[in-house]
C-alpha atoms as a PDB file:
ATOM      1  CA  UNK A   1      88.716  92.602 111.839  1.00  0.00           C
ATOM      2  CA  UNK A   2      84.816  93.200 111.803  1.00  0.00           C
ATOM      3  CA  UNK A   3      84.756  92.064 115.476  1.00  0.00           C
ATOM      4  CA  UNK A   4      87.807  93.960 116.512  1.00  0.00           C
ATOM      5  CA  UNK A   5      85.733  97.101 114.943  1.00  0.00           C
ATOM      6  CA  UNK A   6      89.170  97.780 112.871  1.00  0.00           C
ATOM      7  CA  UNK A   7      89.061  98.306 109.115  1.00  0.00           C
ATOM      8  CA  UNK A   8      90.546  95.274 106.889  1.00  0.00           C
ATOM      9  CA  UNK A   9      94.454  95.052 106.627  1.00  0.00           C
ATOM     10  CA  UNK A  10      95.111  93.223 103.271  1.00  0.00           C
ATOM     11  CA  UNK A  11      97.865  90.577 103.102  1.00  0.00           C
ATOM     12  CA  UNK A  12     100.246  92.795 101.621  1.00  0.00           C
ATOM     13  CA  UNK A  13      99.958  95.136 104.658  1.00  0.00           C
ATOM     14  CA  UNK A  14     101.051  91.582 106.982  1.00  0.00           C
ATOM     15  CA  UNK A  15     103.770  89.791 105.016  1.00  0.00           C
ATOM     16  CA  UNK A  16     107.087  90.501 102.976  1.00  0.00           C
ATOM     17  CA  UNK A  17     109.986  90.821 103.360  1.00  0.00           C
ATOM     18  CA  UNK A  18     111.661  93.471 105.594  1.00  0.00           C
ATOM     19  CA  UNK A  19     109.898  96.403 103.576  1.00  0.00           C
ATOM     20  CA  UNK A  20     106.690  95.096 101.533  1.00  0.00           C
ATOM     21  CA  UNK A  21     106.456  96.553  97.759  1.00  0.00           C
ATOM     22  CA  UNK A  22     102.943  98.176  99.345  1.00  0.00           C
ATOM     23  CA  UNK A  23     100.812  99.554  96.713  1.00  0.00           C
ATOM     24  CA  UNK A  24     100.243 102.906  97.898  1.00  0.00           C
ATOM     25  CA  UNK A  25      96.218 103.033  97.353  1.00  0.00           C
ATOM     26  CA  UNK A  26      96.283 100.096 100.100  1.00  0.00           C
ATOM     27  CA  UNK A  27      97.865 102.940 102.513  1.00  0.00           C
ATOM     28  CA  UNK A  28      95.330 105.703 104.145  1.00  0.00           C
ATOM     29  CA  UNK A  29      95.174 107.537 107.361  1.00  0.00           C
ATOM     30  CA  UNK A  30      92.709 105.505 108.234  1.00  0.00           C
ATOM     31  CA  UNK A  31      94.302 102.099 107.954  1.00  0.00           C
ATOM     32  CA  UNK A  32      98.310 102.648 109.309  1.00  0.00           C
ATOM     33  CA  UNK A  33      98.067 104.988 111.680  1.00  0.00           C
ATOM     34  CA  UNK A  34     100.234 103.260 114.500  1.00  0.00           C
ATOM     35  CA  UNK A  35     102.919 101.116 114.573  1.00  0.00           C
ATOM     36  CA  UNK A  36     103.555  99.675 118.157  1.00  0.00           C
ATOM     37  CA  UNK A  37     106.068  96.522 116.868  1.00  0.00           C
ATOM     38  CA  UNK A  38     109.244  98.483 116.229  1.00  0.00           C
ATOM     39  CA  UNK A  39     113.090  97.255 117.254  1.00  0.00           C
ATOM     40  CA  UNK A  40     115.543 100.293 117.748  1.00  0.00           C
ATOM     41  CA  UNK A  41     119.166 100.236 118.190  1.00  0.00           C
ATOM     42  CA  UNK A  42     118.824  99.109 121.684  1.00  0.00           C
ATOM     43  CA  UNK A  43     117.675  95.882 120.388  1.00  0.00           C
ATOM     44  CA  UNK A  44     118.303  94.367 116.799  1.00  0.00           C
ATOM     45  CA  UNK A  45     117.161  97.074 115.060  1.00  0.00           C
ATOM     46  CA  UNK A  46     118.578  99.205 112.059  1.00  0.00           C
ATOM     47  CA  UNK A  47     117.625 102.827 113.355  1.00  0.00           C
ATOM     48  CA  UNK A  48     117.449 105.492 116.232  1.00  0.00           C
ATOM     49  CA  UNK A  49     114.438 106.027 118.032  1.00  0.00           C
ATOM     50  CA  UNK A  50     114.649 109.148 117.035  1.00  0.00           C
ATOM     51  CA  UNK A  51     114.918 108.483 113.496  1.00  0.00           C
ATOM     52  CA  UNK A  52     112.275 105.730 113.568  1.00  0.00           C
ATOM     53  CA  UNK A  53     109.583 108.547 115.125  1.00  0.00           C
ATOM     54  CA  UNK A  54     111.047 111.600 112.253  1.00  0.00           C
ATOM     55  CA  UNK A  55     110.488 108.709 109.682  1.00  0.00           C
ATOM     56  CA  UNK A  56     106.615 107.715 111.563  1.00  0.00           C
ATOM     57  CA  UNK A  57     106.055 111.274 111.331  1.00  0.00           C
ATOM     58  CA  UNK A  58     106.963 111.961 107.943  1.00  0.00           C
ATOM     59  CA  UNK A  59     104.445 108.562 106.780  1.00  0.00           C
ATOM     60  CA  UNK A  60     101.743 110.092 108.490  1.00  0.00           C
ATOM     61  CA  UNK A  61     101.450 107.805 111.719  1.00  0.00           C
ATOM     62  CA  UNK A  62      99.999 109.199 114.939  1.00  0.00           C
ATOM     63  CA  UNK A  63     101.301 106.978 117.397  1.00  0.00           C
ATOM     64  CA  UNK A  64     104.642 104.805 117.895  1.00  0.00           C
ATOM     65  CA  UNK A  65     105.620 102.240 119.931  1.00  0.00           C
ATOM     66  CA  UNK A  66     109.425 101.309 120.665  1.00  0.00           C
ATOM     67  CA  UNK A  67     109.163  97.698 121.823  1.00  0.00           C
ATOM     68  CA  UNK A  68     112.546  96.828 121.905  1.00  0.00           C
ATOM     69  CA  UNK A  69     113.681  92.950 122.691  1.00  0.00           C
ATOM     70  CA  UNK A  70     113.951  91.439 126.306  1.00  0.00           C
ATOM     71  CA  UNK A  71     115.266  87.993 125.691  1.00  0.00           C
ATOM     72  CA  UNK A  72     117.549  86.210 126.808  1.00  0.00           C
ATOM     73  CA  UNK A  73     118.787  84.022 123.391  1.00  0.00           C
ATOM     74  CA  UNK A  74     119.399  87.714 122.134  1.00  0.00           C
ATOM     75  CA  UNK A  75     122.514  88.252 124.339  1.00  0.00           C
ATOM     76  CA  UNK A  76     124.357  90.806 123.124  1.00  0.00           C
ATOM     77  CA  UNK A  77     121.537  92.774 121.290  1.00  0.00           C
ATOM     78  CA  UNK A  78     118.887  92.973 123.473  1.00  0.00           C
ATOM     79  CA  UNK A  79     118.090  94.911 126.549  1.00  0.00           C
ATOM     80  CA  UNK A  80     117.953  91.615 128.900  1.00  0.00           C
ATOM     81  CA  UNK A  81     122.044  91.602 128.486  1.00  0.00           C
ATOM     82  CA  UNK A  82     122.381  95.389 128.797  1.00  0.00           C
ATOM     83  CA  UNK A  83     119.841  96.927 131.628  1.00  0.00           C
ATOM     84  CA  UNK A  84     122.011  99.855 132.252  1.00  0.00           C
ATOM     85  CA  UNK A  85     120.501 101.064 129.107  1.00  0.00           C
ATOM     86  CA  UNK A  86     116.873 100.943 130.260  1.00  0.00           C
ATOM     87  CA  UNK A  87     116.880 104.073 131.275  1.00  0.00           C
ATOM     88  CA  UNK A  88     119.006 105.993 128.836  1.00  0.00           C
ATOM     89  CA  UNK A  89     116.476 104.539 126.490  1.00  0.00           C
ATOM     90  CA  UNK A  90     113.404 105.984 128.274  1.00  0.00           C
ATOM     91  CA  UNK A  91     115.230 109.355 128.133  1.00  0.00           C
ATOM     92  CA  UNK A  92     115.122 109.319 123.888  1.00  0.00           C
ATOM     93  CA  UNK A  93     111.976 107.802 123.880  1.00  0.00           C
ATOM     94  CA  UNK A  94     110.529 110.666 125.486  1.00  0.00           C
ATOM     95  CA  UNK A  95     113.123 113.332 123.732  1.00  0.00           C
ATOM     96  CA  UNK A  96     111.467 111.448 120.403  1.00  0.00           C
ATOM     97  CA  UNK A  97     107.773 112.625 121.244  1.00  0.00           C
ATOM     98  CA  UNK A  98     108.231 115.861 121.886  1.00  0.00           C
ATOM     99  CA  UNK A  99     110.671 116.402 118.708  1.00  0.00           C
ATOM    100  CA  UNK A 100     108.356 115.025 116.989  1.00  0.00           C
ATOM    101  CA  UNK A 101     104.767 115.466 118.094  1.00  0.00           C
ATOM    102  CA  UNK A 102     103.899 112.131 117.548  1.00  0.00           C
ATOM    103  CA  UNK A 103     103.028 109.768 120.781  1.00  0.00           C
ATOM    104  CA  UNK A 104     106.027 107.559 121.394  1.00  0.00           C
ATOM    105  CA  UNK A 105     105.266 104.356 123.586  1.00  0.00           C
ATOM    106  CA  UNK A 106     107.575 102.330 125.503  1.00  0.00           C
ATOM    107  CA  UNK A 107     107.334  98.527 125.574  1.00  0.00           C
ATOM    108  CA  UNK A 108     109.458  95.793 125.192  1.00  0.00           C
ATOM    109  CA  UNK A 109     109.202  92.577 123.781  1.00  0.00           C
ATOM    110  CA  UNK A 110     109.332  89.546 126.334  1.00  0.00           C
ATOM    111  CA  UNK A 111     110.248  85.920 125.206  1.00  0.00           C
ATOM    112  CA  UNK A 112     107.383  83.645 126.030  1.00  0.00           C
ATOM    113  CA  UNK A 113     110.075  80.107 127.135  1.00  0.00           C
ATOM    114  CA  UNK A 114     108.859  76.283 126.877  1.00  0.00           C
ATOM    115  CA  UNK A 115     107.366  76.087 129.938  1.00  0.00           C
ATOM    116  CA  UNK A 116     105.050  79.310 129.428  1.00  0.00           C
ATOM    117  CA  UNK A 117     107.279  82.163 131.499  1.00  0.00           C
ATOM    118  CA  UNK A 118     108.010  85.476 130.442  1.00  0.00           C
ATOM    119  CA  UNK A 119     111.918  85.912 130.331  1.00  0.00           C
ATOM    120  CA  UNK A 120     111.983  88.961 132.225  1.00  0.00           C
ATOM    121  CA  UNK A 121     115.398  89.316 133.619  1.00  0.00           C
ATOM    122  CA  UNK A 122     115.063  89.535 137.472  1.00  0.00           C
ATOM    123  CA  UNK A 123     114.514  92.877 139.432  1.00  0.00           C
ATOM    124  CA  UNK A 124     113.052  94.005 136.145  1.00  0.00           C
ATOM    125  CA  UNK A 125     110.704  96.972 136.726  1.00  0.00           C
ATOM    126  CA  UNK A 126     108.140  96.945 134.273  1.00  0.00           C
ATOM    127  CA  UNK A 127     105.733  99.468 135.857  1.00  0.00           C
ATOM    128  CA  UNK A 128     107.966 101.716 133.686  1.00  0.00           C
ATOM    129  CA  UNK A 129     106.562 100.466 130.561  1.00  0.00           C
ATOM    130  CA  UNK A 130     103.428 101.077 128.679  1.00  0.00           C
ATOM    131  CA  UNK A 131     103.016  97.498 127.186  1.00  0.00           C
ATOM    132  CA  UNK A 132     104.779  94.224 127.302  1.00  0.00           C
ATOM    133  CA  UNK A 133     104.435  92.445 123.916  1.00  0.00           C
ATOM    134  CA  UNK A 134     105.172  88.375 124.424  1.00  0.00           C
ATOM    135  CA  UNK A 135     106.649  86.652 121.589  1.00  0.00           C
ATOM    136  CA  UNK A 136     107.674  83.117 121.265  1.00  0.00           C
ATOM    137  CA  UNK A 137     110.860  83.253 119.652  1.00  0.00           C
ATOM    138  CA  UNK A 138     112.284  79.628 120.296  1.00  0.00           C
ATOM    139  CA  UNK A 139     110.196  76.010 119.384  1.00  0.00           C
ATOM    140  CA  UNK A 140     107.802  77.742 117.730  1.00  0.00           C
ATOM    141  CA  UNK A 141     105.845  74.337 116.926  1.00  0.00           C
ATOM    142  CA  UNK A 142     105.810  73.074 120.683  1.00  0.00           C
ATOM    143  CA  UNK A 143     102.695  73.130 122.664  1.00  0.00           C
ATOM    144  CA  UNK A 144     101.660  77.187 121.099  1.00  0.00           C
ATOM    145  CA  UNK A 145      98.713  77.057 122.825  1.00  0.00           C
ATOM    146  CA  UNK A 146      99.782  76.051 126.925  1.00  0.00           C
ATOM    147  CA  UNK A 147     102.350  78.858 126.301  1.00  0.00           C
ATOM    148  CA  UNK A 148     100.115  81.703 124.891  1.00  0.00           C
ATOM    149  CA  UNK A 149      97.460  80.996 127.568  1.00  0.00           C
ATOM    150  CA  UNK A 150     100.380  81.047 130.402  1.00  0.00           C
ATOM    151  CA  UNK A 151     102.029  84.650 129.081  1.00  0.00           C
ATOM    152  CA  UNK A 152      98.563  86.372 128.834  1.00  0.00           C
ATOM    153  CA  UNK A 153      96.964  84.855 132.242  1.00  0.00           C
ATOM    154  CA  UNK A 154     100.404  86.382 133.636  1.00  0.00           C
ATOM    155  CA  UNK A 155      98.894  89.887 133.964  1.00  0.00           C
ATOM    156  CA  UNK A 156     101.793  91.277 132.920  1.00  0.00           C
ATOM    157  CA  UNK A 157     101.217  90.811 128.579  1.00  0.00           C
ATOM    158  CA  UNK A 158      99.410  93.575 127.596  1.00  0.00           C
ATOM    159  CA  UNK A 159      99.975  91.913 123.119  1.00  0.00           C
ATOM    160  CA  UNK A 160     100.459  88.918 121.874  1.00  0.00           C
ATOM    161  CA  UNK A 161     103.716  89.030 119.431  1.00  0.00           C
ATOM    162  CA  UNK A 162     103.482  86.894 115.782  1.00  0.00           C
ATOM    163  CA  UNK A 163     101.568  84.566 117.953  1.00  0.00           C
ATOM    164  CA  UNK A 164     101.592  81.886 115.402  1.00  0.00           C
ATOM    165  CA  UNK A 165     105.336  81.969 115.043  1.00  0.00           C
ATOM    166  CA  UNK A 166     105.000  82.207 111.563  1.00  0.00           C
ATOM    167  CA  UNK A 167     107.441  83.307 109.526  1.00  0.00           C
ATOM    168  CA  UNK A 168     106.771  83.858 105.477  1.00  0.00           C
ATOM    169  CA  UNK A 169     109.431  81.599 103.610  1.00  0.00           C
ATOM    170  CA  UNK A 170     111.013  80.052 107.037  1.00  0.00           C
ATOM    171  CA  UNK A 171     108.535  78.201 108.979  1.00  0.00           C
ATOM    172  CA  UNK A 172     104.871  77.318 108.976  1.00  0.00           C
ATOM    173  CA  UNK A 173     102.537  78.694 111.638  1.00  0.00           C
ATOM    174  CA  UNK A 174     101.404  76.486 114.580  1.00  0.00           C
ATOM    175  CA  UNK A 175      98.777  73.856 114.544  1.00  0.00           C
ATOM    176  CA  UNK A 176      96.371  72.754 116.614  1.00  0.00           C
ATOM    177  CA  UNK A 177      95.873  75.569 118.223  1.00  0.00           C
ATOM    178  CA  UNK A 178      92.616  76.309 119.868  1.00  0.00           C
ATOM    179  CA  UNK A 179      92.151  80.147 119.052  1.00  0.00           C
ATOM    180  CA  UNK A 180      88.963  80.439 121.072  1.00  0.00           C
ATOM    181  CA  UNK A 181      90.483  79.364 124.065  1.00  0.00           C
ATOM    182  CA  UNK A 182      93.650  81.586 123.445  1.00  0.00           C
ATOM    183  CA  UNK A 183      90.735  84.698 122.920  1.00  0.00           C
ATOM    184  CA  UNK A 184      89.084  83.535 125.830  1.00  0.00           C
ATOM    185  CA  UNK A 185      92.184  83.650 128.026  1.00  0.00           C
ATOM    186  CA  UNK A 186      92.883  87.519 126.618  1.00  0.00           C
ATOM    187  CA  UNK A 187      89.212  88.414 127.576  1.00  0.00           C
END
């Protein structure tokens, strides 16, 4: 965090279960003020855009960022299976800002596959976008490191999703992992 130049997010701001029991002196203006890893409707997620960016505004965050999933093992519930929606999508997301006031950020978030590809489904135009988060969603303990280095040296992977593939109570994070390198490639 100190080399970032971000304040410290304590562990009970980065695990739990859907909603953390978050002791409220742990939240401040100054340390959730965006939240750029949110799933809408379009994806697997619960809510609207627009009532994910009311509910932002009503916590106090300045800045929101709808980065819907891209993926292919998400048929079905993910914009990869259902592009027609791309741009009805880009429509709310910008309808969402200015009901709101608060800055409302398109991305998506791109499965990083075995081999180190993003799955972007072809044609896709992602000069549309504002970011690209990369996730690997699938074999989460096979060869982290190749695949991380691969999606960011892509120059399309503006974040790095979970990118240890942990996940509290379900599976460990990867080993042997050589962060520096991984930091190095993001430089």
């Amino acid at each position: 965090y100190n080399i970032l130049g971000i304040p410290y997010h304590p562990p009970e701001l980065r695990e739990g279960e859907p909603m953390p029991n978050i002791p409220i002196d742990l939240v401040d203006d100054e340390v959730v003020c965006v939240d750029i890893h949110m799933h809408s409707t379009y994806s697997d997620g619960a809510d609207t855009i627009i009532d994910m960016a009311r509910h932002a505004k009503v916590n106090g965050l300045a800045c929101i960022g709808i980065s819907d999933h891209l993926a292919k093992s998400m048929i079905g519930h993910a914009l990869y299976s259902q592009p027609e929606l791309f741009d009805k999508r880009q429509v709310e997301i910008q309808e969402a800002s200015k009901e709101t006031g608060l800055t409302v950020l398109s991305g998506v978030e791109v499965d990083i596959s075995l081999d180190g590809n993003l799955e972007f489904p072809e044609e896709f135009d992602d000069t549309k976008l504002d970011y690209v988060m990369a996730s690997i969603h699938s074999s989460p303990g096979k060869d982290v490191q190749h695949r991380l280095i691969s999606a960011i040296k892509s120059g399309k992977v503006h974040i790095i999703g979970h990118c240890t593939g942990r996940a509290f109570g379900v599976r460990p994070s990867a080993e042997n992992v050589d962060w520096d390198e991984v930091f190095r490639a993001a430089h």
